[in-house]
N, C-alpha and C. Protein backbone atom coordinates (compact mmCIF):
# COMPACT_ATOMS: atom_id res chain seq x y z
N UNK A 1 26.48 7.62 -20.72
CA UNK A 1 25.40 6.80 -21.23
C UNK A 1 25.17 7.16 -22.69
N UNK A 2 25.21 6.35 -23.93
CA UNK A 2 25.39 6.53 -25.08
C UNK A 2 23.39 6.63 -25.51
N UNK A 3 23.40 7.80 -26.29
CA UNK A 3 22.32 8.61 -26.13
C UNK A 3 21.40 7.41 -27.71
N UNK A 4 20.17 6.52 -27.65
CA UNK A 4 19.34 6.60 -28.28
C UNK A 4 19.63 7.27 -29.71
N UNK A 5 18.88 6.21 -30.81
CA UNK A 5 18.97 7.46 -31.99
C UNK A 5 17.90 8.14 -31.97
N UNK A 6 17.90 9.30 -32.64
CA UNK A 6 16.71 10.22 -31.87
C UNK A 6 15.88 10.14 -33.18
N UNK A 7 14.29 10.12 -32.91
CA UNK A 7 13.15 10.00 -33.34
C UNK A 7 12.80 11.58 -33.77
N UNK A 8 11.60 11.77 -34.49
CA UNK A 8 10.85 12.71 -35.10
C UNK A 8 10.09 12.64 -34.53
N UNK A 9 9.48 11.67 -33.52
CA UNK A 9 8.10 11.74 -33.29
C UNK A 9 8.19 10.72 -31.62
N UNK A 10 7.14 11.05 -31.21
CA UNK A 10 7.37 10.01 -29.74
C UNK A 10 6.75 8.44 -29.96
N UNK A 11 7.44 8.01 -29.60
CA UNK A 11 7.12 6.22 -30.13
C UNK A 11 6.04 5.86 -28.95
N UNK A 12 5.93 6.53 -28.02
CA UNK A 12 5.15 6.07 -26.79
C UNK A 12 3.19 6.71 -27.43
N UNK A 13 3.89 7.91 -27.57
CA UNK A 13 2.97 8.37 -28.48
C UNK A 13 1.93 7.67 -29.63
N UNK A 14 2.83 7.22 -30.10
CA UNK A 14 2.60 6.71 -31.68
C UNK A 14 1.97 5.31 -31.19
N UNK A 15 2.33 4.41 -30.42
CA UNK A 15 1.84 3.40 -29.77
C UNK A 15 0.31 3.64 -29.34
N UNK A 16 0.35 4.58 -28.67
CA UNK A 16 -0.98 4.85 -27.67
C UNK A 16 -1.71 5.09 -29.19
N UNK A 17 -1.40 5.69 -30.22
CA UNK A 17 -2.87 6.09 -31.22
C UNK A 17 -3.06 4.63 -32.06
N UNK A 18 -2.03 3.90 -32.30
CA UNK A 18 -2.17 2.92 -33.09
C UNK A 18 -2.98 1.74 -31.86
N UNK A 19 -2.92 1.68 -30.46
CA UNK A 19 -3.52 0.74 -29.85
C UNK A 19 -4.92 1.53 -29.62
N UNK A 20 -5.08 2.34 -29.60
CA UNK A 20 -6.37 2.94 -29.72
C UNK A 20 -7.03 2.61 -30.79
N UNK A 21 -6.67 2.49 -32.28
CA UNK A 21 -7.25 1.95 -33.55
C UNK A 21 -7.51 0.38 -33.43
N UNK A 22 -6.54 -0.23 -32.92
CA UNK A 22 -7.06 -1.90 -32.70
C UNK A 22 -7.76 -2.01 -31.28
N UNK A 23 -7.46 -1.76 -29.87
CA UNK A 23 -8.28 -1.80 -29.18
C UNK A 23 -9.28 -0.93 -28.51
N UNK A 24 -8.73 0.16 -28.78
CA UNK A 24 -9.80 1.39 -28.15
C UNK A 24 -8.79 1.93 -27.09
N UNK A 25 -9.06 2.80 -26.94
CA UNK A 25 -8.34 4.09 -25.84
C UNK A 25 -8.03 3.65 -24.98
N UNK A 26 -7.18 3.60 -24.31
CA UNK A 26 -6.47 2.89 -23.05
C UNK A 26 -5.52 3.97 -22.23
N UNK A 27 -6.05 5.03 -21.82
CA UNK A 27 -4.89 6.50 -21.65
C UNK A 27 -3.52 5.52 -20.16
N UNK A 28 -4.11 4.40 -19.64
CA UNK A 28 -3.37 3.60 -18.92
C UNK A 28 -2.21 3.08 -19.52
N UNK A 29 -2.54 2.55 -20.86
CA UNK A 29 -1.26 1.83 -21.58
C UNK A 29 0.17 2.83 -21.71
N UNK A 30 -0.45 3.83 -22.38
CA UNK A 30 0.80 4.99 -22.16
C UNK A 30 1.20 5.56 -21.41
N UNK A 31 0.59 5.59 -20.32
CA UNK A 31 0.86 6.13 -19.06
C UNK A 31 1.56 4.86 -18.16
N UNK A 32 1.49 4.00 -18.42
CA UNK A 32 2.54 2.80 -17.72
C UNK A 32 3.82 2.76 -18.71
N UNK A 33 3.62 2.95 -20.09
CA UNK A 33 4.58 2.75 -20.92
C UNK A 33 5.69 4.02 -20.43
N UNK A 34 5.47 5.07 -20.18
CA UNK A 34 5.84 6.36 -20.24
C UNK A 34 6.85 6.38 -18.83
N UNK A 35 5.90 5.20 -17.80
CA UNK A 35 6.80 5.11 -16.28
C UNK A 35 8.08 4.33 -16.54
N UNK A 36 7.43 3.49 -17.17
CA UNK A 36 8.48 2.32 -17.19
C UNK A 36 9.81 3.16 -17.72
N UNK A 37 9.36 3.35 -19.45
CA UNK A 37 10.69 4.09 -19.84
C UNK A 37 11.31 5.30 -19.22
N UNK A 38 10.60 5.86 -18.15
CA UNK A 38 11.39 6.88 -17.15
C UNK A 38 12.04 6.31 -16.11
N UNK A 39 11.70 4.99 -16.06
CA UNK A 39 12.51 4.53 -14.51
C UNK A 39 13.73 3.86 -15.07
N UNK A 40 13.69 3.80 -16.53
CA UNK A 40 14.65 2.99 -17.58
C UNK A 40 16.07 4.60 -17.39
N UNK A 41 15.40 5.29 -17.91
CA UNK A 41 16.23 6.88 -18.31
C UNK A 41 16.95 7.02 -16.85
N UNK A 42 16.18 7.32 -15.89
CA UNK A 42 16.90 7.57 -14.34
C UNK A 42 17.49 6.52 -13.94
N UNK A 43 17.11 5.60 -14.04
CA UNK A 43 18.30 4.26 -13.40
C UNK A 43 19.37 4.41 -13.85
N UNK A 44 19.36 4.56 -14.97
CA UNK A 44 20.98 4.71 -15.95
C UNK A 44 21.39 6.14 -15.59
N UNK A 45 21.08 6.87 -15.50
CA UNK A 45 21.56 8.38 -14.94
C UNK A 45 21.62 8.11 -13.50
N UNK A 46 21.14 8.06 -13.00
CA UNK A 46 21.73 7.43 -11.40
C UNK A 46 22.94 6.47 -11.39
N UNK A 47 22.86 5.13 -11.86
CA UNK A 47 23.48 4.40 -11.94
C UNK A 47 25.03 4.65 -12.15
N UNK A 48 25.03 5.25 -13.33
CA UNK A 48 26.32 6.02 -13.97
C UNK A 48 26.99 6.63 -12.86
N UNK A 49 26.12 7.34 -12.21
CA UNK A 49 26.98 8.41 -11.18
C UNK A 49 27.65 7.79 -10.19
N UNK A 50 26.64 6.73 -9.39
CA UNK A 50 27.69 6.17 -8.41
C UNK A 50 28.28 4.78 -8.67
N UNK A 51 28.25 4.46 -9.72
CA UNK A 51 29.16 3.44 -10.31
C UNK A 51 30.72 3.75 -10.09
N UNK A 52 31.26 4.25 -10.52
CA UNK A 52 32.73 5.03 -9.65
C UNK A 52 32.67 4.33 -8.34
N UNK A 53 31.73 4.59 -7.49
CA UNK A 53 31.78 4.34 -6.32
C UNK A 53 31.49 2.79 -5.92
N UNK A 54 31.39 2.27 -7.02
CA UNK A 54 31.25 0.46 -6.78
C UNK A 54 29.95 0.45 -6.26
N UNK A 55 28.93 1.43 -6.63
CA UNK A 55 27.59 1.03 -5.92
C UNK A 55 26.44 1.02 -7.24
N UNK A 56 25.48 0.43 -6.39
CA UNK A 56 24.18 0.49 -7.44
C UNK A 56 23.12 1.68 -6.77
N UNK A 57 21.91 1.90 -7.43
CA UNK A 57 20.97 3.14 -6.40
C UNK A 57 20.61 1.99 -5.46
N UNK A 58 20.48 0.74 -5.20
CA UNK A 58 20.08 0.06 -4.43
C UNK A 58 21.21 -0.12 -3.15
N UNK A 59 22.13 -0.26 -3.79
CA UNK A 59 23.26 0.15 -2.54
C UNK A 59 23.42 0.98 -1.65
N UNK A 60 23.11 2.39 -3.13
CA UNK A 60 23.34 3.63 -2.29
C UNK A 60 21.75 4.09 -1.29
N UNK A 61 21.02 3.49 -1.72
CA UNK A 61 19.94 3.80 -0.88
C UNK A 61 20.03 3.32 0.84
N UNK A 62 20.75 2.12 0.60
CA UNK A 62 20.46 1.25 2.23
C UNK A 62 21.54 2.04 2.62
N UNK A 63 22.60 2.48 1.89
CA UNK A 63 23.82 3.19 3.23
C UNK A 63 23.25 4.56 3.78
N UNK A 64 22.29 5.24 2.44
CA UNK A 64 21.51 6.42 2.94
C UNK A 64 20.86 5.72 4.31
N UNK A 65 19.87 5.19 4.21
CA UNK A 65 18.97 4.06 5.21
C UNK A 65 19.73 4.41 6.89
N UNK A 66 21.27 3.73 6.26
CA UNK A 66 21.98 3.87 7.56
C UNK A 66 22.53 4.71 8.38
N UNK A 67 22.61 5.69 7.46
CA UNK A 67 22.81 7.21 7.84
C UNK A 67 22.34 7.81 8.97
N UNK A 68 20.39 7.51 8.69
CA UNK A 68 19.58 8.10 8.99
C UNK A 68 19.64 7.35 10.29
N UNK A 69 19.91 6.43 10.57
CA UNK A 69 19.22 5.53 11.68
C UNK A 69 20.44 6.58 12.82
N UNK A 70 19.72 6.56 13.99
CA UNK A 70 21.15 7.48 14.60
C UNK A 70 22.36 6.25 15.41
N UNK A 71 21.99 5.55 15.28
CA UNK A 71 23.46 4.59 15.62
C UNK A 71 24.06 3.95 14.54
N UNK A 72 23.79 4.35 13.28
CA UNK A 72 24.43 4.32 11.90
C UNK A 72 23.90 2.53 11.35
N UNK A 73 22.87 1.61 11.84
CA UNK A 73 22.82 0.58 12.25
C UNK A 73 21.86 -0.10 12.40
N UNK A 74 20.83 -0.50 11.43
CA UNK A 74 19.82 -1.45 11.76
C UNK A 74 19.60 -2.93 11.52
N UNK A 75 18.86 -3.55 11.88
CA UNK A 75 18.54 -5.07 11.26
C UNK A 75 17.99 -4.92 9.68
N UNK A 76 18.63 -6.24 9.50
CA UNK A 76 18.28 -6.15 8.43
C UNK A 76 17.06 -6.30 7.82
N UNK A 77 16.38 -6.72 8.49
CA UNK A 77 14.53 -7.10 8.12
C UNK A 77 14.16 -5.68 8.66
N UNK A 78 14.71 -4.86 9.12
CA UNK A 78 14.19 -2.91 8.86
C UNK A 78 14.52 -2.53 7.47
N UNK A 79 15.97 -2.92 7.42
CA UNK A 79 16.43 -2.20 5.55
C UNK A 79 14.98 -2.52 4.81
N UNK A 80 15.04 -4.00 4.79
CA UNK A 80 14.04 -4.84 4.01
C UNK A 80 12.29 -4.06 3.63
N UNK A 81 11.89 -3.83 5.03
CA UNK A 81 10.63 -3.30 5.44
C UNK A 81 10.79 -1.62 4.71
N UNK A 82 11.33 -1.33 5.11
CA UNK A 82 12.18 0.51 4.75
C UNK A 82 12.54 0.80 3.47
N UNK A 83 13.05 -0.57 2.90
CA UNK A 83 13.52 -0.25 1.41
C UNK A 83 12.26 -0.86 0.45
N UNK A 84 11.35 -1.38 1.22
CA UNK A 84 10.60 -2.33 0.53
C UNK A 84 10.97 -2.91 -0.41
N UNK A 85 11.42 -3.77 -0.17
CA UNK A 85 12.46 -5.14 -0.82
C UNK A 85 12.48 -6.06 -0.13
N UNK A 86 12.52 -7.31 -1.07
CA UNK A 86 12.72 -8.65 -0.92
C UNK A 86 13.69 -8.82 0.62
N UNK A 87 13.84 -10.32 1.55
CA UNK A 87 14.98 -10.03 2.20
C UNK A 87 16.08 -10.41 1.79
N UNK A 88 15.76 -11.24 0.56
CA UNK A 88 16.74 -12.29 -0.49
C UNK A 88 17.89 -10.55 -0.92
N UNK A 89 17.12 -9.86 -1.51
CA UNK A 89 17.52 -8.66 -2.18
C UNK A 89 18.51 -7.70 -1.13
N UNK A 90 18.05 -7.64 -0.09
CA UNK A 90 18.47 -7.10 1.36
C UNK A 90 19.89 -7.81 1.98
N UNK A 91 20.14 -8.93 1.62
CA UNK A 91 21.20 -9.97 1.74
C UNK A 91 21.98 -9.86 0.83
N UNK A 92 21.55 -9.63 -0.83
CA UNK A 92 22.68 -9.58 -1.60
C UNK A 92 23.19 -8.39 -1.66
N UNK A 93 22.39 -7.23 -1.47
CA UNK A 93 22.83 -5.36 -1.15
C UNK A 93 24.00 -5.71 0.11
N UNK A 94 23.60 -6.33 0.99
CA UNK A 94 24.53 -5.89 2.46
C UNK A 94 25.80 -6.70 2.29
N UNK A 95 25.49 -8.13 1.57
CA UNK A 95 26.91 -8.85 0.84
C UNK A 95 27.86 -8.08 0.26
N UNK A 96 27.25 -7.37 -0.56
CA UNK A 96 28.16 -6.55 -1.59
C UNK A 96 28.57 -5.33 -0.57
N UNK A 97 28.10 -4.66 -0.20
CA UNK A 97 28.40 -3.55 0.63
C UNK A 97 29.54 -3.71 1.80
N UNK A 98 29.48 -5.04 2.01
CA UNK A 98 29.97 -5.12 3.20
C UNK A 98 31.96 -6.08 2.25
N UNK A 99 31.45 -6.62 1.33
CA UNK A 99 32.75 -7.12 0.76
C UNK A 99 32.89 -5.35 -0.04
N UNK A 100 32.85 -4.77 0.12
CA UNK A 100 33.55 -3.30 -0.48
C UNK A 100 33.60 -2.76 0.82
N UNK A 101 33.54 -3.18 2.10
CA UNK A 101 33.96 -2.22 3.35
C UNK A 101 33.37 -0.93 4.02
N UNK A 102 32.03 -1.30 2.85
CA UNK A 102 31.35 0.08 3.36
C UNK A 102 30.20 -0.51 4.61
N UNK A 103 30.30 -1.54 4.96
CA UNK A 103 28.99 -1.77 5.61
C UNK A 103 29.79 -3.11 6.40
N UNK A 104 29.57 -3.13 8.16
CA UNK A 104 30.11 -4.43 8.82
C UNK A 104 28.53 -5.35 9.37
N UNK A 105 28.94 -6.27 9.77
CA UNK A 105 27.10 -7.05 10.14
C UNK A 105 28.06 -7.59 11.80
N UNK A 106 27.01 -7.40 12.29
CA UNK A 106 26.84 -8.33 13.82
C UNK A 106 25.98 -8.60 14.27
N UNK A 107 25.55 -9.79 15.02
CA UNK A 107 24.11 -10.15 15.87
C UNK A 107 23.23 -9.12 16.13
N UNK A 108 22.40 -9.54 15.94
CA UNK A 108 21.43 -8.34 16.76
C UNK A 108 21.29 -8.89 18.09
N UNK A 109 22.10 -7.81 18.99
CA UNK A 109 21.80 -8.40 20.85
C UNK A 109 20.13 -8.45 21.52
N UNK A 110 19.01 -7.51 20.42
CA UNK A 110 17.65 -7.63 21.13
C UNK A 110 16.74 -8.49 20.44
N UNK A 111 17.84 -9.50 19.16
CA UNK A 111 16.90 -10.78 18.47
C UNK A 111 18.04 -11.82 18.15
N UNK A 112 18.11 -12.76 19.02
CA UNK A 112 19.04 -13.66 18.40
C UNK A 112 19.45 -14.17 17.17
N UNK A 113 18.21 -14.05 16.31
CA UNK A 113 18.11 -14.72 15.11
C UNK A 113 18.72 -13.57 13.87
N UNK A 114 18.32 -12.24 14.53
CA UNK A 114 18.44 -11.16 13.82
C UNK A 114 19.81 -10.76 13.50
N UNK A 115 20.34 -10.01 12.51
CA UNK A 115 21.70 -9.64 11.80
C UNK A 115 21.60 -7.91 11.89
N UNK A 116 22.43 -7.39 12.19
CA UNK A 116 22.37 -5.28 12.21
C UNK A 116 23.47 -5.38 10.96
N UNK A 117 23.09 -4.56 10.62
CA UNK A 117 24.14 -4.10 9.47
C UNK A 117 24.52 -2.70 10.07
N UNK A 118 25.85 -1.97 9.67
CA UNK A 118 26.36 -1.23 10.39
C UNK A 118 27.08 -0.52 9.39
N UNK A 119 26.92 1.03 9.04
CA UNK A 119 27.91 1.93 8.38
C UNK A 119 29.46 1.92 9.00
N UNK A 120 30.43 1.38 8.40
CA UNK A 120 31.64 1.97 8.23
C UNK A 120 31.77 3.54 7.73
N UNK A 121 33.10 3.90 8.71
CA UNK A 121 33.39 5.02 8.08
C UNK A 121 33.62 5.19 6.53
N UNK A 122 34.28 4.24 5.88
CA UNK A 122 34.57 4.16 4.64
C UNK A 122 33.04 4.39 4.31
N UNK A 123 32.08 3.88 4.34
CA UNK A 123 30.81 3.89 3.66
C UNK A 123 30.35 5.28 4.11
N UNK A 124 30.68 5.73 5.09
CA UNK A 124 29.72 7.31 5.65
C UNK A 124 30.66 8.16 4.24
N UNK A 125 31.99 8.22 3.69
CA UNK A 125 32.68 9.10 3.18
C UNK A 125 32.14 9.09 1.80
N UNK A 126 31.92 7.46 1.18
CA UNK A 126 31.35 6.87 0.08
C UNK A 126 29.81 7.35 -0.21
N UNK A 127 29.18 7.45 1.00
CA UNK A 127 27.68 7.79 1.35
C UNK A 127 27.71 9.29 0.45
N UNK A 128 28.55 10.03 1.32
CA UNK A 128 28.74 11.73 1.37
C UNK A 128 28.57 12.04 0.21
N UNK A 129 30.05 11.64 -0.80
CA UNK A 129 30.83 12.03 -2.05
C UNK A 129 29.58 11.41 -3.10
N UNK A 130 29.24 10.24 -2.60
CA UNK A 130 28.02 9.81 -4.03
C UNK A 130 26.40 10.61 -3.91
N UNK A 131 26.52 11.08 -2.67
CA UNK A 131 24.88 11.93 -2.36
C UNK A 131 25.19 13.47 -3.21
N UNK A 132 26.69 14.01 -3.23
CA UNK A 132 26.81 15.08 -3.58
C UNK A 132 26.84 15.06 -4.99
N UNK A 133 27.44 14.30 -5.60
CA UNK A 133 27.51 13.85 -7.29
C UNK A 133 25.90 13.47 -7.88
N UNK A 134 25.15 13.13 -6.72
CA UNK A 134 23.35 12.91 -7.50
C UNK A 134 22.72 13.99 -7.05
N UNK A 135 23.35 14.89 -6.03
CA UNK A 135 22.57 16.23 -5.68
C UNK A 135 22.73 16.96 -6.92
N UNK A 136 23.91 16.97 -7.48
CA UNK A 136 24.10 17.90 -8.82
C UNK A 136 23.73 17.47 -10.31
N UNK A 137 23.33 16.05 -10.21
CA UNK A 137 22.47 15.92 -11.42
C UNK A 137 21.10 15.76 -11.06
N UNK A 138 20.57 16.33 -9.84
CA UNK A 138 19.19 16.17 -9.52
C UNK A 138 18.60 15.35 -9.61
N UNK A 139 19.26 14.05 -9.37
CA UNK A 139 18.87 12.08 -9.43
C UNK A 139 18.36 12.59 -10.50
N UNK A 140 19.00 13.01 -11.51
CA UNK A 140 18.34 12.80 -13.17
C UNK A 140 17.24 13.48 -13.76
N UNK A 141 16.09 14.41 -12.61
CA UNK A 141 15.39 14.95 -13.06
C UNK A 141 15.33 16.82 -13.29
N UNK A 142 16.43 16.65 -13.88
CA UNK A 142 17.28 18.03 -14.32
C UNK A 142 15.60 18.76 -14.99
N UNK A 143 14.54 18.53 -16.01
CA UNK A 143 13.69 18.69 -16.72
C UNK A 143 12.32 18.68 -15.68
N UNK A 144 12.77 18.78 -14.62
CA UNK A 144 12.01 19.14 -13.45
C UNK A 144 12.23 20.39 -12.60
N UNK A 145 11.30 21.34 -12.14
CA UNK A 145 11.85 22.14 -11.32
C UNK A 145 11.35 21.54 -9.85
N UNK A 146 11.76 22.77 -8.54
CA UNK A 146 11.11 21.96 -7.63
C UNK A 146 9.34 21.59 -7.64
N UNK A 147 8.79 22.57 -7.98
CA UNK A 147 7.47 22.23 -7.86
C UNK A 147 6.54 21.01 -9.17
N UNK A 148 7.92 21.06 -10.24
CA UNK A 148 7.26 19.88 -10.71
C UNK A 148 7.77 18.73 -10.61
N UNK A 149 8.61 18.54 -9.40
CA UNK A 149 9.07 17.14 -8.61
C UNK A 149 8.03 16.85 -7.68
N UNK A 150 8.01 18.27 -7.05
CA UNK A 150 6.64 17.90 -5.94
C UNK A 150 5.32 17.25 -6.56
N UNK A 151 5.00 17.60 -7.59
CA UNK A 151 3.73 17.43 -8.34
C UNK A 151 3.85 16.03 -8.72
N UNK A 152 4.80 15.58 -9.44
CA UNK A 152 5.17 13.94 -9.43
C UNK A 152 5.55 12.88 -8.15
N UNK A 153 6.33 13.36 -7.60
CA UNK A 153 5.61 12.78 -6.34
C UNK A 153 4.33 12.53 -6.31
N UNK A 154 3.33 13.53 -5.97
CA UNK A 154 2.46 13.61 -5.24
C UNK A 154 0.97 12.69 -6.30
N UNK A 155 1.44 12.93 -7.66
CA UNK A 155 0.72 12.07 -8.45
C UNK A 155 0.54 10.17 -8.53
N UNK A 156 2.15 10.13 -7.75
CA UNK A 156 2.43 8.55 -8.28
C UNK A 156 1.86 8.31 -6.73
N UNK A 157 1.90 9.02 -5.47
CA UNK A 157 1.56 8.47 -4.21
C UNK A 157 -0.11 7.56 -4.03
N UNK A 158 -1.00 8.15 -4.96
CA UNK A 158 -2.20 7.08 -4.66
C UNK A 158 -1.20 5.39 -5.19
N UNK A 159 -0.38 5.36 -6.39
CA UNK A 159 -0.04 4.30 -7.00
C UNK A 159 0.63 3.26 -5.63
N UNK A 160 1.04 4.08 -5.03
CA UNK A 160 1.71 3.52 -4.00
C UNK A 160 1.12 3.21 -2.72
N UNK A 161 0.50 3.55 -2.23
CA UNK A 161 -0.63 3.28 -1.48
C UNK A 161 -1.62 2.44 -1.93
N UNK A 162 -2.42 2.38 -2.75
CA UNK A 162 -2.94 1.29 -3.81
C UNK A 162 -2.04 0.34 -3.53
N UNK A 163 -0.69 -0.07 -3.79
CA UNK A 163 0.00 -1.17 -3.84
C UNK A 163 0.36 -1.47 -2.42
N UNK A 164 0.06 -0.89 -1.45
CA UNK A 164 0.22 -1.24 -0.16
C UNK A 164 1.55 -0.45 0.47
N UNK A 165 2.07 0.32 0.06
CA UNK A 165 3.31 0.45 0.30
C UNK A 165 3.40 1.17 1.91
N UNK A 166 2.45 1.78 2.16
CA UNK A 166 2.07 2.47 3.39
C UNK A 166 0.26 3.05 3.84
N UNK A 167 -0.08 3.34 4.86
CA UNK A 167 -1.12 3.66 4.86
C UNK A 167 -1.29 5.03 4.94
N UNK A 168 -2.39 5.62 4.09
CA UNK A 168 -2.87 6.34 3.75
C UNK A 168 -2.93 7.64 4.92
N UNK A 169 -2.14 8.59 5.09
CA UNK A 169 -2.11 9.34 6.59
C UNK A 169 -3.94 9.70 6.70
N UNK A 170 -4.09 10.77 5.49
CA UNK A 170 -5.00 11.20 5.42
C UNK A 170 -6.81 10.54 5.85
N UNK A 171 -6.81 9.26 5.13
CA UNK A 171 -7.50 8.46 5.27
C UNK A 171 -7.66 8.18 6.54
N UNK A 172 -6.65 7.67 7.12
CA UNK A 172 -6.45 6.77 8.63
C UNK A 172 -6.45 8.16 9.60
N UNK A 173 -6.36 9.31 9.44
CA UNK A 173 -6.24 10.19 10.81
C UNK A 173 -4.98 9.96 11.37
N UNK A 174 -4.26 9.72 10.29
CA UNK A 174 -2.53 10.04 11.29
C UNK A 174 -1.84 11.06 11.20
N UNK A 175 -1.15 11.95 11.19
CA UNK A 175 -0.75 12.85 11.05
C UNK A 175 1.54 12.37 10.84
């Protein structure tokens, strides 16, 4: 990934004081600006890695997905729900996956209407070799240790909950 010309000063930075002079303090503006351009930095550091492997992180996520399931195998409106994604998005991931041989589809026998997507071996080997190549660049957050991965996590989780993404254990009494 061909590196940015590098600055003297942080532009995200420099933004947040100059929108503070025309509109007033907004510690939100830079703090969305700051996500965005981090999900910009890790996509491309992810991306890079399993590109070799003919995949995107969106690829490589649903074959992870399939991994986990223990008959290597779910419907596809689970990926969908699980990956929280579109099902439009869920259709063009399992298209591609499945024209590269890593992924086969058949009926679902307990919904007629329903489609299973299914790990190939080729995809469990593809799965393996691309999980081990992002284990060693630490999906990109090399400038993290463990406890300040945990801490980011644990910061962005109201964001996500706020957006509906799951319910709140704590809140609800679930454990």
């Amino acid at each position: 990934m061909p590196k940015p010309l590098s600055l003297t000063f942080d532009p995200i930075e420099r933004a947040d004081e100059l929108w503070a002079r025309r509109w007033g303090a907004v510690p939100s503006m830079a703090a969305i600006t700051s996500v965005m351009r981090a999900h910009q930095i890790l996509l491309a550091q992810v991306d890079a890695v399993v590109k070799p492997y003919r995949l995107t992180f969106a690829r490589y996520e649903a074959l992870v997905l399939l991994t986990f399931s223990k008959a290597g195998e779910l419907p596809l409106s689970k990926i969908g729900q699980r990956l929280m994604v579109h099902p439009t998005s869920v259709t063009n991931t399992v298209d591609r996956l499945e024209a590269a041989g890593l992924v086969t589809r058949r009926p679902n026998p307990l919904d007629g209407r329903g489609v299973l997507a299914a790990i190939t071996p080729k995809g469990r080997e593809v799965v393996e070799a691309a999980t081990r190549d992002l284990m060693a660049m630490d999906f990109g957050l090399t400038g993290y240790d463990a406890e300040g991965c945990k801490q980011l996590f644990e910061m962005l989780r109201p964001l996500r909950i706020a957006a509906g993404d799951f319910e709140d254990s704590e809140e609800s009494g679930a454990v």
